[in-house]
C-alpha atoms as a PDB file:
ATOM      1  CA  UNK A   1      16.436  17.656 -10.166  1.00  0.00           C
ATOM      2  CA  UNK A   2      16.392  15.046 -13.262  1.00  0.00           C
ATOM      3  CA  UNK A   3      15.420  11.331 -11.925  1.00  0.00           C
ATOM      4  CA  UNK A   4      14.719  12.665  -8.269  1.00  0.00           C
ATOM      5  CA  UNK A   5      13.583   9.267  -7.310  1.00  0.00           C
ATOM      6  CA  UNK A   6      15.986   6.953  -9.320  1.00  0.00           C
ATOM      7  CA  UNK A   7      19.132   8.927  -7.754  1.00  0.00           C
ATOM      8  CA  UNK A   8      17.361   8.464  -4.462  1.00  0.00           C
ATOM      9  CA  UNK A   9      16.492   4.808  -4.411  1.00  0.00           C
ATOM     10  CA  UNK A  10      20.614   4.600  -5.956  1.00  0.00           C
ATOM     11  CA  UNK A  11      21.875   6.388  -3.501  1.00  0.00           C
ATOM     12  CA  UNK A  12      19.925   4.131  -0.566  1.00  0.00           C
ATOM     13  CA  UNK A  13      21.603   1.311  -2.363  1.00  0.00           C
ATOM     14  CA  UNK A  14      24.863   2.683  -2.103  1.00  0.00           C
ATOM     15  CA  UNK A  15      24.515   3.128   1.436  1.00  0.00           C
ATOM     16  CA  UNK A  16      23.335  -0.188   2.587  1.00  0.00           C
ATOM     17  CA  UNK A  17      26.128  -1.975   0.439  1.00  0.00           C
ATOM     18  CA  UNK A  18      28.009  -0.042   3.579  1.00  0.00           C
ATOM     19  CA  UNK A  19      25.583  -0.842   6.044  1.00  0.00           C
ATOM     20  CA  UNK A  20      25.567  -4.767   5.200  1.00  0.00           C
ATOM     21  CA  UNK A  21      29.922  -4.662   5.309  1.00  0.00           C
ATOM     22  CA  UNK A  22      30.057  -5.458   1.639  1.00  0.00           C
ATOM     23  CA  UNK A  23      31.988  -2.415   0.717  1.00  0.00           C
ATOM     24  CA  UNK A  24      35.396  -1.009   2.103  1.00  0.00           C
ATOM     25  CA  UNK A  25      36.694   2.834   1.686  1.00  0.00           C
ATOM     26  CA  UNK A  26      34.912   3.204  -1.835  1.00  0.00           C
ATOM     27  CA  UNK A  27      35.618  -0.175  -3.022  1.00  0.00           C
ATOM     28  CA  UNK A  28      32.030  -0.420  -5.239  1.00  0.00           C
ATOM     29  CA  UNK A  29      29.132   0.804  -6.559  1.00  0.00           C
ATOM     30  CA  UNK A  30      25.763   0.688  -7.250  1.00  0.00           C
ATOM     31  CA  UNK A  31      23.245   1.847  -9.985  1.00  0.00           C
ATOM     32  CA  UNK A  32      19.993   2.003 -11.287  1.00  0.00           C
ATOM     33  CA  UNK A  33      18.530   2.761 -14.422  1.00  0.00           C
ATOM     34  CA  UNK A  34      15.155   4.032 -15.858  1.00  0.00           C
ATOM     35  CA  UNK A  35      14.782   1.952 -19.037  1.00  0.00           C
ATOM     36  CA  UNK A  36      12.115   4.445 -20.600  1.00  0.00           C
ATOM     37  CA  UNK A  37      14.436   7.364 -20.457  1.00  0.00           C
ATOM     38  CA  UNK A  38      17.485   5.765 -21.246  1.00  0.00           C
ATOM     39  CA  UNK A  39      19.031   6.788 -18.254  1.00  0.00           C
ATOM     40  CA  UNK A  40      21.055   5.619 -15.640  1.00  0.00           C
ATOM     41  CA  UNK A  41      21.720   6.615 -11.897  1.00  0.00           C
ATOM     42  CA  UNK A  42      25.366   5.678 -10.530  1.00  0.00           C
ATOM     43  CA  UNK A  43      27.689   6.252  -7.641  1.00  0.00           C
ATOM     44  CA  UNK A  44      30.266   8.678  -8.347  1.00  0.00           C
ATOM     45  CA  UNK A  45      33.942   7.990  -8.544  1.00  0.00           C
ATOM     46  CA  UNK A  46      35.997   7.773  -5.350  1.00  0.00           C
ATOM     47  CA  UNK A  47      33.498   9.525  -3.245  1.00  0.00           C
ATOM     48  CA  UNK A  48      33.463   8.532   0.267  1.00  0.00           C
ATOM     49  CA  UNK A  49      30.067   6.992   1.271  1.00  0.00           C
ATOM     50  CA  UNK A  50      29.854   9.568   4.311  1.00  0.00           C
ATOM     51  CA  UNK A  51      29.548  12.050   1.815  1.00  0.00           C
ATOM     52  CA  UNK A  52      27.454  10.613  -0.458  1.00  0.00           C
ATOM     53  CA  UNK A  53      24.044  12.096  -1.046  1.00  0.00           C
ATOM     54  CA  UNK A  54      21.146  11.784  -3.452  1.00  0.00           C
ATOM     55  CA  UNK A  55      22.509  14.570  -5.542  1.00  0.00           C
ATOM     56  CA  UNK A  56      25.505  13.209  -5.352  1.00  0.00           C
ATOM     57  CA  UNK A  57      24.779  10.111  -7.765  1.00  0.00           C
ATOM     58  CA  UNK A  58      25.436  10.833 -11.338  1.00  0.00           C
ATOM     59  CA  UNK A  59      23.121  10.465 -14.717  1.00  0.00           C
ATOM     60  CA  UNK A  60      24.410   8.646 -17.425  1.00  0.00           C
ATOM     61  CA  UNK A  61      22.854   7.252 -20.905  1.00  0.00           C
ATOM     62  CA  UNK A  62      23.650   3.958 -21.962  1.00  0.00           C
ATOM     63  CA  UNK A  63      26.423   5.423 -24.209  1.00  0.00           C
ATOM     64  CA  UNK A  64      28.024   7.067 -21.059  1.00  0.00           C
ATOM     65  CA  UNK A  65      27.894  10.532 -21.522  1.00  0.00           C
ATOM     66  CA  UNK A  66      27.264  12.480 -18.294  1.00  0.00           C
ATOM     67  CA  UNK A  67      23.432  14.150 -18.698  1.00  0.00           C
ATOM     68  CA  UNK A  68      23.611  15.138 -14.891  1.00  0.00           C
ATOM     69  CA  UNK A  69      25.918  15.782 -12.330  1.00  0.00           C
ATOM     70  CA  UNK A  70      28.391  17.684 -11.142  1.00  0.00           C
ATOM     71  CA  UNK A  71      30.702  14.737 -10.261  1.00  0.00           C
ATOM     72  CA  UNK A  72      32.581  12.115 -12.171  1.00  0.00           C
ATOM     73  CA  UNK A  73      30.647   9.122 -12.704  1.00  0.00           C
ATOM     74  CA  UNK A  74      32.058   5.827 -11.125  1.00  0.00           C
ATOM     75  CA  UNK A  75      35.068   4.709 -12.852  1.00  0.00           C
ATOM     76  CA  UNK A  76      33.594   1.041 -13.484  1.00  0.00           C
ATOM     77  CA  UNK A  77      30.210   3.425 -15.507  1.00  0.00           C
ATOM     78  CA  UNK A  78      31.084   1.173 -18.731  1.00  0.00           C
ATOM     79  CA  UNK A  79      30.999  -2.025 -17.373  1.00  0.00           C
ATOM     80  CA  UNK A  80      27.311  -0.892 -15.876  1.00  0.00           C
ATOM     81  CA  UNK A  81      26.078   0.528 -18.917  1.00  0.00           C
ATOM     82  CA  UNK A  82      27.208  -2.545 -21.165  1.00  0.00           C
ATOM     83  CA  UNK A  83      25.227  -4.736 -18.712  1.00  0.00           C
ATOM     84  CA  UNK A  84      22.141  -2.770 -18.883  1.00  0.00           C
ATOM     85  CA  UNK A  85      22.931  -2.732 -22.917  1.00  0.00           C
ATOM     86  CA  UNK A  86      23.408  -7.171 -23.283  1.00  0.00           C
ATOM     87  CA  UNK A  87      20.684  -7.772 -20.410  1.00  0.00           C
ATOM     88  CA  UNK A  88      17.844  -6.076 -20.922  1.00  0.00           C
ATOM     89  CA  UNK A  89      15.738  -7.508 -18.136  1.00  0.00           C
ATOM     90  CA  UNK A  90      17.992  -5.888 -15.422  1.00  0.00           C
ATOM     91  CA  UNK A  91      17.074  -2.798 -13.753  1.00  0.00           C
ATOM     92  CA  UNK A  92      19.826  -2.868 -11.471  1.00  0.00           C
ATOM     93  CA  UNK A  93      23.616  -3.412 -11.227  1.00  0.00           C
ATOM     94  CA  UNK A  94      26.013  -3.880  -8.352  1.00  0.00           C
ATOM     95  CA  UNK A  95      29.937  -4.131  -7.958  1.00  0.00           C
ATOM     96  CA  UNK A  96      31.600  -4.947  -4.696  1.00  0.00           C
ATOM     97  CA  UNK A  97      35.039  -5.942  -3.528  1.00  0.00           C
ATOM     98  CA  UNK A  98      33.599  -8.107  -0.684  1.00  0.00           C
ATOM     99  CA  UNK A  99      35.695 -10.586   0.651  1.00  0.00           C
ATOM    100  CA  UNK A 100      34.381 -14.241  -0.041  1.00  0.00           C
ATOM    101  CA  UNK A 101      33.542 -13.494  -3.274  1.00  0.00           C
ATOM    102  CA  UNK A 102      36.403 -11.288  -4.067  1.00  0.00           C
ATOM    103  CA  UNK A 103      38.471 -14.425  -2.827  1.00  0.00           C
ATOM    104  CA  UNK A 104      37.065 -16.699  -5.449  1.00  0.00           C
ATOM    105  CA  UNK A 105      37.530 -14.205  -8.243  1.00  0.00           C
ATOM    106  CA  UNK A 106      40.697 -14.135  -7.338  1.00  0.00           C
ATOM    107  CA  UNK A 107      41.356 -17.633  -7.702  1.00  0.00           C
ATOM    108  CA  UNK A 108      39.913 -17.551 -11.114  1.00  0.00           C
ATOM    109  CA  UNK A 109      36.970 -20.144 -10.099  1.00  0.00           C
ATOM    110  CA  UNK A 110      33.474 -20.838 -10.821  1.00  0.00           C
ATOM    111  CA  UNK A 111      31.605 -20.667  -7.249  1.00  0.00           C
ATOM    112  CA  UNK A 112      30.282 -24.413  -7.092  1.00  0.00           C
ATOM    113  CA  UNK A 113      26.457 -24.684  -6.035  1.00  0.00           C
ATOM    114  CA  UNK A 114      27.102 -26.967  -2.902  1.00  0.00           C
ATOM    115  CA  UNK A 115      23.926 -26.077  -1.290  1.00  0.00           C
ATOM    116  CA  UNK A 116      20.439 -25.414  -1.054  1.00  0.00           C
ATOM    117  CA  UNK A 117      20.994 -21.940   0.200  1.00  0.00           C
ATOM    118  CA  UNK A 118      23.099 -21.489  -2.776  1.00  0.00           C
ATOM    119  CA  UNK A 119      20.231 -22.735  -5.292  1.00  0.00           C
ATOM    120  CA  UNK A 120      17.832 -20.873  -3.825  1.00  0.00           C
ATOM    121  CA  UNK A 121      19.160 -17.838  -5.588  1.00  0.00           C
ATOM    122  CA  UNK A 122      21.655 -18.730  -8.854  1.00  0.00           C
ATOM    123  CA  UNK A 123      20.643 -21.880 -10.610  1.00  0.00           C
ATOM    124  CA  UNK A 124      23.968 -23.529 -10.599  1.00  0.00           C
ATOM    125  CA  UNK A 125      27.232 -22.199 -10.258  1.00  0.00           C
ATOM    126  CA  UNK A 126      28.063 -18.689 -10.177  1.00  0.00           C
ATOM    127  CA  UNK A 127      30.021 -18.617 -13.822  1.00  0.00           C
ATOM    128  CA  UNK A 128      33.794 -16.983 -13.528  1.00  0.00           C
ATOM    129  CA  UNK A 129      34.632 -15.047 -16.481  1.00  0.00           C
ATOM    130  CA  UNK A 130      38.306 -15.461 -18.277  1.00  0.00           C
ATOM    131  CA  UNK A 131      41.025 -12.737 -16.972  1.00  0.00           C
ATOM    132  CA  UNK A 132      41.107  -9.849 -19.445  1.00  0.00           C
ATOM    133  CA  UNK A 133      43.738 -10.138 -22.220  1.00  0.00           C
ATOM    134  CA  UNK A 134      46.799  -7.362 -22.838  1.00  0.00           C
ATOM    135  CA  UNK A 135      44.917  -6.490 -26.230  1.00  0.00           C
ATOM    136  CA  UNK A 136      41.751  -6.098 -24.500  1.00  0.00           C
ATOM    137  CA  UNK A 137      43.657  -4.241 -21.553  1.00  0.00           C
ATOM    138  CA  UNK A 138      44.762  -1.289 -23.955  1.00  0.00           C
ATOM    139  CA  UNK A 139      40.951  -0.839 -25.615  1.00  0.00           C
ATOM    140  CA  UNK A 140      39.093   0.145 -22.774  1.00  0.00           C
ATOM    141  CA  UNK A 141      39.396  -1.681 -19.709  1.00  0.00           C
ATOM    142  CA  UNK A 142      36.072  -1.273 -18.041  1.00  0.00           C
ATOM    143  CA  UNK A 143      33.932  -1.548 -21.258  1.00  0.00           C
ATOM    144  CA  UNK A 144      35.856  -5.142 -21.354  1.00  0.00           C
ATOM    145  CA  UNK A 145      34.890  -6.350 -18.306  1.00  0.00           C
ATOM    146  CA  UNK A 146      31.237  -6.183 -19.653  1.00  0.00           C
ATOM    147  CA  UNK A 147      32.344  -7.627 -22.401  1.00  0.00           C
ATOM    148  CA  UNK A 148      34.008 -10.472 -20.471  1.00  0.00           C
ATOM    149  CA  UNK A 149      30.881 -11.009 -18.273  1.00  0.00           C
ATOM    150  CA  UNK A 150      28.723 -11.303 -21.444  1.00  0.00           C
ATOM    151  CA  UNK A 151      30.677 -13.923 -23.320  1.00  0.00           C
ATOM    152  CA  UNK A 152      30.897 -15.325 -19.628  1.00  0.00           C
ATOM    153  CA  UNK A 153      26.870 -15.608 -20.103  1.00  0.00           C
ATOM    154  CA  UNK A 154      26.583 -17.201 -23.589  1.00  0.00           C
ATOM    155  CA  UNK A 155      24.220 -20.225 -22.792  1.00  0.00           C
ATOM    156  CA  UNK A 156      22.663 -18.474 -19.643  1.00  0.00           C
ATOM    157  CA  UNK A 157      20.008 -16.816 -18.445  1.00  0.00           C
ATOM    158  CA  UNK A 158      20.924 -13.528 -16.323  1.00  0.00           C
ATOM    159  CA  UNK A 159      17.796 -13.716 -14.623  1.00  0.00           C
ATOM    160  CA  UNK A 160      18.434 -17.556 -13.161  1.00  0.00           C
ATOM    161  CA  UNK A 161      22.332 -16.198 -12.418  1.00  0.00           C
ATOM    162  CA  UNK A 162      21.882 -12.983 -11.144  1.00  0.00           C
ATOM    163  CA  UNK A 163      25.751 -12.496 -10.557  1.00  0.00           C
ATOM    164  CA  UNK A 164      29.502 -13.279 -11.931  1.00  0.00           C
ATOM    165  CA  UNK A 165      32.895 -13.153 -10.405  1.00  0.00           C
ATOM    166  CA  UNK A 166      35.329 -11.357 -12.666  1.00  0.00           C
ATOM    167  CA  UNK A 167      38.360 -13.362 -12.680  1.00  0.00           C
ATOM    168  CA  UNK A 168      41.189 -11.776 -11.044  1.00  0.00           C
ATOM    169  CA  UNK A 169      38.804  -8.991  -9.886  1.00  0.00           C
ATOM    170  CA  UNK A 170      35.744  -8.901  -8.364  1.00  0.00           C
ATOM    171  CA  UNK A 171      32.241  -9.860  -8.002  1.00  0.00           C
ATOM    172  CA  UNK A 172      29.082  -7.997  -9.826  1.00  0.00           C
ATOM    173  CA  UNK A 173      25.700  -8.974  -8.852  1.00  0.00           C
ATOM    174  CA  UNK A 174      22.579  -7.593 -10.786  1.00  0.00           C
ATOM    175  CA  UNK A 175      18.950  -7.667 -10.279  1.00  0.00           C
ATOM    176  CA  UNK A 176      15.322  -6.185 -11.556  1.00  0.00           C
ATOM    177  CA  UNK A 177      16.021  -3.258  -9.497  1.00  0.00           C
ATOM    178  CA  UNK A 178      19.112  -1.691  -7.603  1.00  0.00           C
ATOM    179  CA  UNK A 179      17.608  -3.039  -4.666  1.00  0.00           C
ATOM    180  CA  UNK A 180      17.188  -6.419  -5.782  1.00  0.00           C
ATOM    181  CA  UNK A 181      21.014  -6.320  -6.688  1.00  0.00           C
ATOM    182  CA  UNK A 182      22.389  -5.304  -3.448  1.00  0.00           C
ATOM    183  CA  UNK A 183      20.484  -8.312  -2.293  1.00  0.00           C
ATOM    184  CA  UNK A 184      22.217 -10.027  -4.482  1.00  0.00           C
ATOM    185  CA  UNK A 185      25.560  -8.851  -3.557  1.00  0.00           C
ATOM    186  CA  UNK A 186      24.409  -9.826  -0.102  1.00  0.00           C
ATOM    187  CA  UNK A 187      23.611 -13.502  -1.073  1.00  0.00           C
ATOM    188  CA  UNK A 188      26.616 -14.372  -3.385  1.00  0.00           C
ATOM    189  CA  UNK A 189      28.932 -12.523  -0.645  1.00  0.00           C
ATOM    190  CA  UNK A 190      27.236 -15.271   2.079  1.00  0.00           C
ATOM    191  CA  UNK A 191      27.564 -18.522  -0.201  1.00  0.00           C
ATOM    192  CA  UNK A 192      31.441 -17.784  -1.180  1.00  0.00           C
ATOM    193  CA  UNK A 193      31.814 -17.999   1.885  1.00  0.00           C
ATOM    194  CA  UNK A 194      29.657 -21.146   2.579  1.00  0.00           C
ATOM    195  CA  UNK A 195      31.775 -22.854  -0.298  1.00  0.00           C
ATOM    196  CA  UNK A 196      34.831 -21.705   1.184  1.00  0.00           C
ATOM    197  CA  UNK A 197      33.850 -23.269   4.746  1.00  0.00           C
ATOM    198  CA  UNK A 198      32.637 -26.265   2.836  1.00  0.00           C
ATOM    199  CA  UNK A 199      35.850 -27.120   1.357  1.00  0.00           C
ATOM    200  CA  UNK A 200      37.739 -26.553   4.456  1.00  0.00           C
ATOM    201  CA  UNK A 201      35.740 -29.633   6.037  1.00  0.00           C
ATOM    202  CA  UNK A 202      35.681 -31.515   2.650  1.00  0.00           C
ATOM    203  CA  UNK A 203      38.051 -31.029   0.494  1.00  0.00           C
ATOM    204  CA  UNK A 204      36.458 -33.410  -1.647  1.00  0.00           C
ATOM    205  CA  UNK A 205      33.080 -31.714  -1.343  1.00  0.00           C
ATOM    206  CA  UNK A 206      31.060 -32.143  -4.509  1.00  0.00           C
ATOM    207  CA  UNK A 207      28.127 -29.983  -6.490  1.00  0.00           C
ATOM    208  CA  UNK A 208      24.795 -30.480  -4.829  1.00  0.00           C
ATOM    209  CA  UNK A 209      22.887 -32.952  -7.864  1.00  0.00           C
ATOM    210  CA  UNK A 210      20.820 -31.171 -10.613  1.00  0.00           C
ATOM    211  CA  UNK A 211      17.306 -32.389  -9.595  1.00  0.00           C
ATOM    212  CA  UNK A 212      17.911 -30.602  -6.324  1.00  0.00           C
ATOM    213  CA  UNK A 213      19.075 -27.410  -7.567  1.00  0.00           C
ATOM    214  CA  UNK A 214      16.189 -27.433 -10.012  1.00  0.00           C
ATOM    215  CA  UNK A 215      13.781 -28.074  -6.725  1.00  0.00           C
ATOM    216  CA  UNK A 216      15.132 -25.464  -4.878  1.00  0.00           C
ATOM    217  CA  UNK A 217      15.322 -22.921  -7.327  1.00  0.00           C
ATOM    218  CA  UNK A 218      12.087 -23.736  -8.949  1.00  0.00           C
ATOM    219  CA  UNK A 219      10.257 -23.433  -5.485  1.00  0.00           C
ATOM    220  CA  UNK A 220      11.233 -19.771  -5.334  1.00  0.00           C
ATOM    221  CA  UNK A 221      11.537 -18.702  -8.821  1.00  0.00           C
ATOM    222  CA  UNK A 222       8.706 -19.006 -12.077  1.00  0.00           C
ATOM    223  CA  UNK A 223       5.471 -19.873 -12.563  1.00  0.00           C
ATOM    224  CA  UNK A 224       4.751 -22.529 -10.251  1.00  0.00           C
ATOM    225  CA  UNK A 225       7.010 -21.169  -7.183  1.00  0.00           C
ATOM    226  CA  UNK A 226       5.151 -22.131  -3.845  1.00  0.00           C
ATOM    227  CA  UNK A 227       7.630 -20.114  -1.434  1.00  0.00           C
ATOM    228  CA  UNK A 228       6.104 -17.325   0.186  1.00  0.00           C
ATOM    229  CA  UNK A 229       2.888 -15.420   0.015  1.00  0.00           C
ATOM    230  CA  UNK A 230       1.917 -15.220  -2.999  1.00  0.00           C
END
């Protein structure tokens, strides 16, 4: 079978989105893609997660025709493949319906970086994109939600903000691998919900400062990060 080990380490992703709670029914996805081939590994549409397997998950190229698979490919396959196309340092894309962050989408609002936990992973606030417009609505709905996340982006780097909350929709998280965006998904799922605590206790709960983001970010990410092993 075509990109035996991409559709497996996709499909593993898949399933512990459902193992960490951040998917419902088949509310999300996951996918993968091998940049050398042009290919992409992705969760086919409305396909139960009990019944997902390895075989199951679909090939795609980057201009989203099927190359493999016997299923359709997840109905959100253009907003994945435009990703991959405007970031090319991603090897990994994730979209989830989880609550917290699903919540904050919802309210059409940046997710403010009010703690360290929070810089540890995005360098600043998690960007909300604009709601989609009628015109864009009758092009092609899920190509413009990529398009929406990259004009979202102009300014940042996609590496230092590995995620986005579509407004009115939902969250997608990305990473250098489909593992590292499930992580992600994990993460931004755990600081909405931080930010939404920390407003119930201060409503007038402000942004932690810049030199502190920078710290904590810094110490994990680039050239001189000190956290872990090495």
């Amino acid at each position: 079978m075509e990109c035996q080990q991409l559709r497996e380490q996709v499909y593993e992703a898949n399933m512990e989105l459902k193992r960490q709670g951040l998917v419902l029914h088949t509310w999300g996805n996951a996918s993968g893609i091998d940049r050398e081939r042009g290919l992409i590994a992705i969760k086919p549409s409305g396909v139960a997660y009990a019944d997902l397997t390895p075989a199951s998950m679909v090939l795609v190229d980057l201009d989203n025709q099927v190359v493999d698979g016997t299923l359709k490919p997840s109905s959100d396959t253009r907003t994945h493949t435009l990703l991959y196309r405007e970031f090319a340092s991603i090897g990994g894309v994730v979209h989830t319906h989880s609550t917290y962050a699903t919540a904050w989408s919802q309210a059409r609002r940046e997710l403010p970086c009010y703690g360290t936990t929070h810089a540890d992973y995005a360098h600043g606030a998690v960007p909300c994109t604009a709601v989609l417009t009628p015109e864009a609505c009758a092009r092609d709905y899920e190509e413009e939600t990529g398009v929406q996340i990259r004009d979202a982006f102009a300014g940042l780097d996609p590496v230092a903000m590995p995620m986005v909350l579509v407004g009115g929709h939902a969250p997608f998280t990305w990473g250098k691998d489909v593992h590292a965006a499930v992580y992600h998904a994990g993460v931004l799922e755990e600081v909405a919900r931080m930010a939404t605590i920390t407003e119930q206790v201060n409503a007038q709960a402000v942004p932690l400062p810049a030199h502190i983001v920078d710290k904590h970010y810094m110490r994990k990410h680039g050239p001189a990060a000190s956290y872990g092993q090495g």
